[in-house]
Protein backbone atom coordinates (compact mmCIF):
# COMPACT_ATOMS: atom_id res chain seq x y z
CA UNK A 1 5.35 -3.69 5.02
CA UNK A 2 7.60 -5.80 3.32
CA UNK A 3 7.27 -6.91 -0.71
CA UNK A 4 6.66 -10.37 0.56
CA UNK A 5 3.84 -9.16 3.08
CA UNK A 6 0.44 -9.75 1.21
CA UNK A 7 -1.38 -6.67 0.67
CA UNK A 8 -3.93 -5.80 4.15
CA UNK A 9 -7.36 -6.33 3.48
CA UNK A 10 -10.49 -3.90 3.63
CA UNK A 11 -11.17 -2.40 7.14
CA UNK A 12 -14.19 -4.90 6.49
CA UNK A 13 -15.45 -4.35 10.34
CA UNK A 14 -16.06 -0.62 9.89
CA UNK A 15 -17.07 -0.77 6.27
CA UNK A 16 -19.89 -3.16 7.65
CA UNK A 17 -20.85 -0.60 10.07
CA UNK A 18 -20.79 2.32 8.20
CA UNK A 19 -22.88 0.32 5.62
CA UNK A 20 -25.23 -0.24 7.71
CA UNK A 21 -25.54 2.83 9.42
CA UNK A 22 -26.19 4.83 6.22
CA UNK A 23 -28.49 2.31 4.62
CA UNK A 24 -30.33 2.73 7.74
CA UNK A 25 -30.25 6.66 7.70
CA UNK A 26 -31.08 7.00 4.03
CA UNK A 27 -34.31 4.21 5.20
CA UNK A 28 -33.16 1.93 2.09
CA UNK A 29 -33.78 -2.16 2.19
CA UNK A 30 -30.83 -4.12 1.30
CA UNK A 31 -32.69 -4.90 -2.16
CA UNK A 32 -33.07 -1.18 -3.08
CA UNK A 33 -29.53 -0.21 -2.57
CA UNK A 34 -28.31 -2.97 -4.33
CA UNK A 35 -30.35 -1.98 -7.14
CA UNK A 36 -29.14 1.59 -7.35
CA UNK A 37 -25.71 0.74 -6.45
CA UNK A 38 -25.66 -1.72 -9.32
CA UNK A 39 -24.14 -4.77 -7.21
CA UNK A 40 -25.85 -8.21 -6.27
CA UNK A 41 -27.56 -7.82 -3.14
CA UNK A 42 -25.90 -11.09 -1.53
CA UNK A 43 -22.52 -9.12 -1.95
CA UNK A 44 -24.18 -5.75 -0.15
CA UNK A 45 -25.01 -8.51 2.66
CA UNK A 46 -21.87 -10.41 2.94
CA UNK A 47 -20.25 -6.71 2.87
CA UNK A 48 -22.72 -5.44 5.65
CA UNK A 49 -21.91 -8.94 7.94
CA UNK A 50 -18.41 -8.46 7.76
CA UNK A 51 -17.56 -10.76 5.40
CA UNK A 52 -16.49 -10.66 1.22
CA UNK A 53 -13.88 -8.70 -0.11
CA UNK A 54 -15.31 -5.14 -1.21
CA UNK A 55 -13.29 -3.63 -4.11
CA UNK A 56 -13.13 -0.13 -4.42
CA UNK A 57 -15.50 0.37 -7.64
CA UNK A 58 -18.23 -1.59 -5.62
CA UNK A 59 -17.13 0.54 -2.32
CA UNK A 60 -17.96 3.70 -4.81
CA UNK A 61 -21.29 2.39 -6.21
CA UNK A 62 -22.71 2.23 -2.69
CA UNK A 63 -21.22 5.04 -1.55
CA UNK A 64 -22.98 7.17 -4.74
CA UNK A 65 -26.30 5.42 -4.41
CA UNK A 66 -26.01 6.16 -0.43
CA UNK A 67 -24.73 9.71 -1.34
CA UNK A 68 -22.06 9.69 0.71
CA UNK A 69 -18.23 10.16 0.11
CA UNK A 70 -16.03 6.79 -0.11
CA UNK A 71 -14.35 7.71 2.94
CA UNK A 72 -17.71 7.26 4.91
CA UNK A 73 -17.33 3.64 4.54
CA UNK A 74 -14.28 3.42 5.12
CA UNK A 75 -12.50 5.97 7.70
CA UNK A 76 -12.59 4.44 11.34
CA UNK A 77 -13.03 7.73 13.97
CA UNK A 78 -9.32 8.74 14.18
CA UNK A 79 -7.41 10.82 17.34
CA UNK A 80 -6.83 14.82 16.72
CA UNK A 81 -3.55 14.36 15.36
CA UNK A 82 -2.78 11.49 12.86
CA UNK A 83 0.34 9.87 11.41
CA UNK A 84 -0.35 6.94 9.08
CA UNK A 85 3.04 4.74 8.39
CA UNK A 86 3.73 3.50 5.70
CA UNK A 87 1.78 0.80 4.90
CA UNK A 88 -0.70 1.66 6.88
CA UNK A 89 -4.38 2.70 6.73
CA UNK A 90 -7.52 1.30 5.19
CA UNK A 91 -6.72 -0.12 1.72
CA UNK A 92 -9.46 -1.16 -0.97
CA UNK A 93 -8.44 -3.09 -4.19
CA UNK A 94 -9.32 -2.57 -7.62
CA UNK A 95 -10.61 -5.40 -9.61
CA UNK A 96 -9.89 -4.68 -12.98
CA UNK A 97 -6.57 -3.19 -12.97
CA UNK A 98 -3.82 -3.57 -10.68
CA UNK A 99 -4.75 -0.68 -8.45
CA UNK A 100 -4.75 0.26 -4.88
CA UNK A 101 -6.28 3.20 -2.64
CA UNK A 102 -5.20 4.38 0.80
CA UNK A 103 -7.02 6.52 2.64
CA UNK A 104 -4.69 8.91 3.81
CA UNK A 105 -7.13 11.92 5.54
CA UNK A 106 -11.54 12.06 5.25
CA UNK A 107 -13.70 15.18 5.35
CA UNK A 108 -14.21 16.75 8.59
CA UNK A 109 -18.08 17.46 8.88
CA UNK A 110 -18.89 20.22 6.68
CA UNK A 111 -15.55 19.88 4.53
CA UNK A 112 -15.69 17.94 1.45
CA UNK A 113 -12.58 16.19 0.53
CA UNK A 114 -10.64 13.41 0.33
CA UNK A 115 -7.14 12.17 0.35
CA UNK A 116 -5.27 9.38 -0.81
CA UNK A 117 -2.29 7.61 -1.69
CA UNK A 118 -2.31 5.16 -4.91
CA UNK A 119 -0.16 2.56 -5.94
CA UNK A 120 0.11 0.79 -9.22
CA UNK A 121 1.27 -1.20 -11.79
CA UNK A 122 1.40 -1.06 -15.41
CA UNK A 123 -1.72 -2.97 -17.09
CA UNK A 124 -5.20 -2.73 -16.87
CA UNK A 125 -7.13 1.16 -16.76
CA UNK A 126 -8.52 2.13 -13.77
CA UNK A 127 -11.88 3.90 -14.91
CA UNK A 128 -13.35 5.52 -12.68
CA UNK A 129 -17.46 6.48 -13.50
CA UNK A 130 -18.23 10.17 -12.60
CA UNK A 131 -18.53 11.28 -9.13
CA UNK A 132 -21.24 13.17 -7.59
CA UNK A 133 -21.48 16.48 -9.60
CA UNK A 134 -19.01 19.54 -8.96
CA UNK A 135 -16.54 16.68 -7.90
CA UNK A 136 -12.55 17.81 -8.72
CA UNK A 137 -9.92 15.02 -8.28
CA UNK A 138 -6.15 16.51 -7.72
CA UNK A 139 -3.27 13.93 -9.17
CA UNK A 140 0.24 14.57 -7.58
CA UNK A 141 2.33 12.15 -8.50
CA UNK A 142 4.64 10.82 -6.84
CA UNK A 143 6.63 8.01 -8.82
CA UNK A 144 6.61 6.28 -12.08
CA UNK A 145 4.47 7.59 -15.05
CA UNK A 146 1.23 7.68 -15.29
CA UNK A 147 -2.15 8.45 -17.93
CA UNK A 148 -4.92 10.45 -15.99
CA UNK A 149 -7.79 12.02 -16.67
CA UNK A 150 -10.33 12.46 -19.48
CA UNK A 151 -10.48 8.91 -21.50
CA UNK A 152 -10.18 10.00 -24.69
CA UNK A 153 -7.13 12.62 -23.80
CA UNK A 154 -5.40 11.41 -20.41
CA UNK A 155 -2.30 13.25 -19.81
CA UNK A 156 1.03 11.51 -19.09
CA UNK A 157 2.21 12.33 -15.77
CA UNK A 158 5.88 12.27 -14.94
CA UNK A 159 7.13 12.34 -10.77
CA UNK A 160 6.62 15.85 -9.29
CA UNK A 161 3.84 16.52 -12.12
CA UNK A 162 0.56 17.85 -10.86
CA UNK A 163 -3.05 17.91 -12.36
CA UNK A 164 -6.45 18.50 -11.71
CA UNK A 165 -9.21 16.97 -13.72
CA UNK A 166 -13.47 17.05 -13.14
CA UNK A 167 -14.22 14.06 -11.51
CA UNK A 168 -18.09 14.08 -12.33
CA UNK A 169 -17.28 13.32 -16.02
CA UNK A 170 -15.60 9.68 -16.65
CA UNK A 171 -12.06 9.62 -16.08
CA UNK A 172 -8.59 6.96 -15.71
CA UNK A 173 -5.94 6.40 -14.17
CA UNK A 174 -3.16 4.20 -15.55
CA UNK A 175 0.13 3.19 -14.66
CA UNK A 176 2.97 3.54 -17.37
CA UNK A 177 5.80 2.48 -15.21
CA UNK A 178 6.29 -0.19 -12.18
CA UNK A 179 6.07 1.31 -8.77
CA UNK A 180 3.75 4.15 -9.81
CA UNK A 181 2.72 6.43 -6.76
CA UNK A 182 0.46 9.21 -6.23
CA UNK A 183 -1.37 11.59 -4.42
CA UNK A 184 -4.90 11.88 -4.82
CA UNK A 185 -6.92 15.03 -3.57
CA UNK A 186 -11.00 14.34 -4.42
CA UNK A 187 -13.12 17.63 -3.74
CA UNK A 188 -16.54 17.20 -3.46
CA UNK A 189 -19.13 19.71 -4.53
């Protein structure tokens, strides 16, 4: 993908399915999972038609009141072996800091974890609420420099540096340097 390329958009086709599908498996109304996931419930419908523009802290407030890993909503069925480009792969948007989330590989049933590739720019935080509890979130990163973790103590992350950090407490992540890339492990408990 080329700088001029805008960035591509939410898979929004399987997000509405998997939506959907877990609403309907967890037997919640629109109305009551937009009231635990804390968003309107004309957004949880626009997101379950197909339509809107999910970012990722509204993707992870549904997919903690559904109980279900981010990557459920997100991760289209893939082939046994998988090479994403790239550029590639379903990307969600944060919307308070300049922030984006690839996911790179989801949990195979009865694994629990996560990857994915970040970019970003210097500016706003990305806070991130807790996860689901036991959660660990694994920072490799890649290039740039970087504040992650705890809030009130983030460490500075330089390329090469690795950390590990609970992710069922509140934690950041914030660019310190244009072009900032990383590696993002998330283990659930």
């Amino acid at each position: 993908m080329s700088s001029t390329e805008p960035p591509r958009p939410a898979p929004l086709d399987t997000i509405a399915r998997a939506l959907r599908q877990e609403r309907q498996a967890a037997r919640l109304s629109l109305s009551e999972l937009a009231k635990r996931a804390g968003v309107a419930k004309s957004t949880l419908s626009q997101l379950e038609s197909g339509s809107g523009n999910p970012s990722v802290e509204t993707l992870w407030a549904l997919a903690s009141a559904l109980g279900v890993s981010l990557s459920a909503l997100v991760d289209p069925p893939r082939p046994a072996v998988t090479v994403i480009r790239a550029g590639e792969g379903p990307v969600v948007h944060s919307e308070h800091a300049d922030y984006t989330a690839t996911l790179l590989a989801a949990c195979p049933p009865n694994a629990r974890r996560d990857a994915y590739a970040i970019t970003a720019e210097p500016g706003s935080v990305r806070a991130s609420d807790p996860h689901s509890p036991g959660t660990v979130e694994h920072v490799w990163l890649g290039t740039g420099s970087a504040l992650a973790g705890d809030p009130d103590t983030p460490v500075t992350l330089s390329p090469g540096d690795y950390m590990s950090y609970p992710g069922d407490r509140p934690h950041v992540f914030q660019a310190l340097a244009a072009g900032t890339t990383a590696l993002f492990l998330i283990e659930h408990a």
